[in-house]
C-alpha atoms as a PDB file:
ATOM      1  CA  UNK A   1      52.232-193.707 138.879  1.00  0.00           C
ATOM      2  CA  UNK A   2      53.373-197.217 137.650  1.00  0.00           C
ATOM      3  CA  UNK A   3      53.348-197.181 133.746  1.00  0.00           C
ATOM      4  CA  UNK A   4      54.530-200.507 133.906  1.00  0.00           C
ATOM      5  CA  UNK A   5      50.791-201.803 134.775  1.00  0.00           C
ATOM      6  CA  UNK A   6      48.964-199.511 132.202  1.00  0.00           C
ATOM      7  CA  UNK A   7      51.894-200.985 129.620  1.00  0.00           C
ATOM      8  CA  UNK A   8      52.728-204.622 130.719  1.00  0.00           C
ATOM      9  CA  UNK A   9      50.819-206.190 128.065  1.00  0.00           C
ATOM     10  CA  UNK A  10      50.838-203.993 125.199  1.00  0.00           C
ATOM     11  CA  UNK A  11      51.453-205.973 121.806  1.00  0.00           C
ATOM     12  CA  UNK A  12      53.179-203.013 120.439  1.00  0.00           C
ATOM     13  CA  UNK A  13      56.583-203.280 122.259  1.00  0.00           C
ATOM     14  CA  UNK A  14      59.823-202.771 120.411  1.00  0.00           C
ATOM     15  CA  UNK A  15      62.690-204.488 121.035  1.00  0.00           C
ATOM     16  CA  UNK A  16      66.308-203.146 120.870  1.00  0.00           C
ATOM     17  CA  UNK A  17      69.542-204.478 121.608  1.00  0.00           C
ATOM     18  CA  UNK A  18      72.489-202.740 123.430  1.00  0.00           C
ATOM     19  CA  UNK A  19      74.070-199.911 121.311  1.00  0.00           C
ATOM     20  CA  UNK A  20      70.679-199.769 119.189  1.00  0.00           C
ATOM     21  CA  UNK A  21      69.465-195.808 118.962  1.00  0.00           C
ATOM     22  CA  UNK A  22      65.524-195.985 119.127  1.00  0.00           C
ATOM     23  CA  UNK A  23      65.706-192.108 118.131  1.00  0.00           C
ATOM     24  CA  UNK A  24      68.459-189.615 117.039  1.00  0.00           C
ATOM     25  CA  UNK A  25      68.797-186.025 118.440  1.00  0.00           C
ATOM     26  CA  UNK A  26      67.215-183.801 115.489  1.00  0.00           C
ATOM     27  CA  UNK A  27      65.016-186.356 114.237  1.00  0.00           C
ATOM     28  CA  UNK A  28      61.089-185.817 114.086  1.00  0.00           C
ATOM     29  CA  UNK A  29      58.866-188.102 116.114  1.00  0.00           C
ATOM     30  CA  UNK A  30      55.325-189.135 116.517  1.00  0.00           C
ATOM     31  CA  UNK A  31      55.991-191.248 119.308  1.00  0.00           C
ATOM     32  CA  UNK A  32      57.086-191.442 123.157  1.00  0.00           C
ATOM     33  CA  UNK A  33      58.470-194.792 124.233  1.00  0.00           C
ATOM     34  CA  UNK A  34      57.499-196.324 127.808  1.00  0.00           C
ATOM     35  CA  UNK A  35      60.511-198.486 128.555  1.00  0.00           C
ATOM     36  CA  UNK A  36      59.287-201.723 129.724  1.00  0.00           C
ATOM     37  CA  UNK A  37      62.309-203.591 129.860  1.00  0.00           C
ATOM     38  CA  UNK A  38      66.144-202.884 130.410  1.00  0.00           C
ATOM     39  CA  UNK A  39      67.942-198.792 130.699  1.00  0.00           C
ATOM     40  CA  UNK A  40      68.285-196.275 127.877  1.00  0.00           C
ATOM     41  CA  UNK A  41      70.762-193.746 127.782  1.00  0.00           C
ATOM     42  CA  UNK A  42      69.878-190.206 126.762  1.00  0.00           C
ATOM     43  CA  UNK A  43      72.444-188.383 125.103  1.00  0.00           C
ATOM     44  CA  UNK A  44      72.273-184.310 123.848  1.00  0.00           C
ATOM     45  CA  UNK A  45      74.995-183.304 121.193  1.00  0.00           C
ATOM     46  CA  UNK A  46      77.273-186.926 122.186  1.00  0.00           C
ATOM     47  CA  UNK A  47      77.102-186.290 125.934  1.00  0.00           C
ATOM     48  CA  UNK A  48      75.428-188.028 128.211  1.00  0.00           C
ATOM     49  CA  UNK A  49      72.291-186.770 130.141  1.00  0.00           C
ATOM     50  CA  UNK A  50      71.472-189.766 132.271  1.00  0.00           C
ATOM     51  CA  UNK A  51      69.719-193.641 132.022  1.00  0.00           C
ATOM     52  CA  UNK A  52      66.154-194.014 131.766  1.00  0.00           C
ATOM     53  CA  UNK A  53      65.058-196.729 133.968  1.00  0.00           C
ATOM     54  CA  UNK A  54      62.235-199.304 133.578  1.00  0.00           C
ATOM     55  CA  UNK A  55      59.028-197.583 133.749  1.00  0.00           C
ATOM     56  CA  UNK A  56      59.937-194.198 132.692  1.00  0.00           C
ATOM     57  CA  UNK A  57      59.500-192.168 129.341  1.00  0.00           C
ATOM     58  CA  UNK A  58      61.667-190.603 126.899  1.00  0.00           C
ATOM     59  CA  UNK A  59      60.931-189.065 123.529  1.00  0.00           C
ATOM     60  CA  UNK A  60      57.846-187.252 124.848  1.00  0.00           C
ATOM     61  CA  UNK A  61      59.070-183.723 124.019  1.00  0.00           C
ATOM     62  CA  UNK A  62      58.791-184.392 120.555  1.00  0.00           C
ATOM     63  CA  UNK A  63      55.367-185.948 120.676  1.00  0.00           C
ATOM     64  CA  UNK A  64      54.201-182.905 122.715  1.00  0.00           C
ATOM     65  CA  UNK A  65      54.883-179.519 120.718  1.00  0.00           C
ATOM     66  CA  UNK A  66      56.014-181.314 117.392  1.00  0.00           C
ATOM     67  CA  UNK A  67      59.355-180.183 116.932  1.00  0.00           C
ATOM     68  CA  UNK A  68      62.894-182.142 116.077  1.00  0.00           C
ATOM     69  CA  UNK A  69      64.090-184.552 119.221  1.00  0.00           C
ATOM     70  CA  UNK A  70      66.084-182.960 121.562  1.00  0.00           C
ATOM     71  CA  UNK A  71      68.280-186.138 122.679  1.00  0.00           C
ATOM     72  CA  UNK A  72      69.046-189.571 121.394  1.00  0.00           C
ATOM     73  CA  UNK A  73      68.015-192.541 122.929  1.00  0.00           C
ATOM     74  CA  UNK A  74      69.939-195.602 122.796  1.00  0.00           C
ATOM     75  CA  UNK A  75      69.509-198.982 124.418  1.00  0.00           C
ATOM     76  CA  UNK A  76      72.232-199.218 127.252  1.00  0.00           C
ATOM     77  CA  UNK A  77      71.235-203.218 127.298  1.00  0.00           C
ATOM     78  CA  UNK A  78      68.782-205.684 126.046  1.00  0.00           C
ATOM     79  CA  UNK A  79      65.582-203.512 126.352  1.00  0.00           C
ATOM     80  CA  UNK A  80      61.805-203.250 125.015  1.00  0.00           C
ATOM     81  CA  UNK A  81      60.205-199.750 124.763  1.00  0.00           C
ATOM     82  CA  UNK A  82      56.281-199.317 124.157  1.00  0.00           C
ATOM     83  CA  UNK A  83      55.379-196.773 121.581  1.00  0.00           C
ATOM     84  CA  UNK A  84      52.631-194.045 122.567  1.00  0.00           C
ATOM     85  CA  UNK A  85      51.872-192.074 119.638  1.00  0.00           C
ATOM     86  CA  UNK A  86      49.560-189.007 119.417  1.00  0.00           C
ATOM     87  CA  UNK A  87      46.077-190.360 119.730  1.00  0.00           C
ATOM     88  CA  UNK A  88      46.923-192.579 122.594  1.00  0.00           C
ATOM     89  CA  UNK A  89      48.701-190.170 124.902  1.00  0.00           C
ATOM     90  CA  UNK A  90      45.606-187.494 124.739  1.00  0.00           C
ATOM     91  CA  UNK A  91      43.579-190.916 125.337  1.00  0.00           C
ATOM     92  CA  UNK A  92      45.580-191.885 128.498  1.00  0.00           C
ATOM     93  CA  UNK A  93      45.637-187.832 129.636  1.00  0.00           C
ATOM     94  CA  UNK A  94      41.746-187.973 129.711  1.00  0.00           C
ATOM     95  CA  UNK A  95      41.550-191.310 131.470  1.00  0.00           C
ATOM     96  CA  UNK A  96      43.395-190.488 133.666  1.00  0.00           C
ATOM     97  CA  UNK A  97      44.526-187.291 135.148  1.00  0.00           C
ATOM     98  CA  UNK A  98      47.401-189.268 137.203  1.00  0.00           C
ATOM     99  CA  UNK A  99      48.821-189.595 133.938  1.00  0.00           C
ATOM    100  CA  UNK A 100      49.310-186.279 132.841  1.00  0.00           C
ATOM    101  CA  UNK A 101      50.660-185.088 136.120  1.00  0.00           C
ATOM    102  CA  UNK A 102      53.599-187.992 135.511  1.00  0.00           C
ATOM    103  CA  UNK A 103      54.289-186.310 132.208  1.00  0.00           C
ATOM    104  CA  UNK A 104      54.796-183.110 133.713  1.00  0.00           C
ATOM    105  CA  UNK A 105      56.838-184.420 136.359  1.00  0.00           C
ATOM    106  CA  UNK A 106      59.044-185.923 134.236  1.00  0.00           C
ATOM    107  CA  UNK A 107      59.614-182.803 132.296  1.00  0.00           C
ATOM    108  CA  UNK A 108      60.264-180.822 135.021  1.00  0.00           C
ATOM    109  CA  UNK A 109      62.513-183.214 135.741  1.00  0.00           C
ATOM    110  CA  UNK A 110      64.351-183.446 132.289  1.00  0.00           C
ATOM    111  CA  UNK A 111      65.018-179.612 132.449  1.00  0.00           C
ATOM    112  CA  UNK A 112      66.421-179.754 135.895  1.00  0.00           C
ATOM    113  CA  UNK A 113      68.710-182.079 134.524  1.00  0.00           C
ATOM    114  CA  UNK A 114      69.663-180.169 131.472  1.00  0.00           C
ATOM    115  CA  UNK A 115      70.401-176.991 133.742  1.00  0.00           C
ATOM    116  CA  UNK A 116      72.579-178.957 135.780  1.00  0.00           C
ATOM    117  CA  UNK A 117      74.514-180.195 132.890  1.00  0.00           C
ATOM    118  CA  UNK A 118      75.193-176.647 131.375  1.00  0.00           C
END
C-alpha cells in the first residue's frame, strides 16, 4: 500500500529537524505519524531499533490500545511526519480494508524486530 498517495497533500504535516524527538518512549499519544519526508529513528530504552523510511508509520501502538509509547522517535534528518489521530485511522480502516492489513503488517513487523533485538 503506498501511504504516500493517501498522505501527499495533507495540510497537517509536521516538520522536524535532525535530532528533533516527535515522541518520547513512555509518553501518551493520540496520534500515529505517516512519515512523508526524510528517516526517523526508533529507539527503546536509548538503543536503537531501526529507521523508519518514507512512507511508513510509527507511533501507532499507542494510538491503538491507549497505553504509554513504547519507543521514541526522532528525526534522523530534515523530515515531515503526518499526524493520524483516532477518528481518522478508524476512518481510513473502513475505507479501506488495504489499510488495515498495512497496519497489521507493520506490527507484525515491529515485534519481529523487537525479538530479534532481545
Amino acid at each position: 500500500m503506498d501511504l504516500l498517495k493517501l498522505f501527499h497533500n495533507d495540510t497537517d504535516t509536521k516538520r522536524f529537524n535532525p535530532g528533533e524527538v516527535i515522541f518520547e518512549q513512555g509518553s501518551y499519544g493520540e496520534e500515529m505519524y505517516v512519515i512523508v519526508e526524510g528517516q526517523v529513528d526508533i529507539t527503546v530504552n536509548d538503543r536503537w531499533i531501526y529507521t523508519a523510511e518514507l512512507g511508513e508509520i510509527c507511533g501507532i501502538m499507542a494510538l491503538i490500545d491507549d497505553k504509554a509509547r513504547s519507543a521514541t522517535a526522532i528525526a534522523k534528518n530534515t523530515c515531515s511526519v503526518v499526524p493520524v489521530n483516532q477518528k481518522r485511522f478508524q476512518f481510513l480502516v473502513q475505507q479501506n480494508p488495504y489499510f488495515a492489513i498495512y497496519v497489521m503488517r507493520l506490527l507484525a513487523d515491529w515485534l519481529r524486530r523487537m525479538d530479534a533485538k532481545i
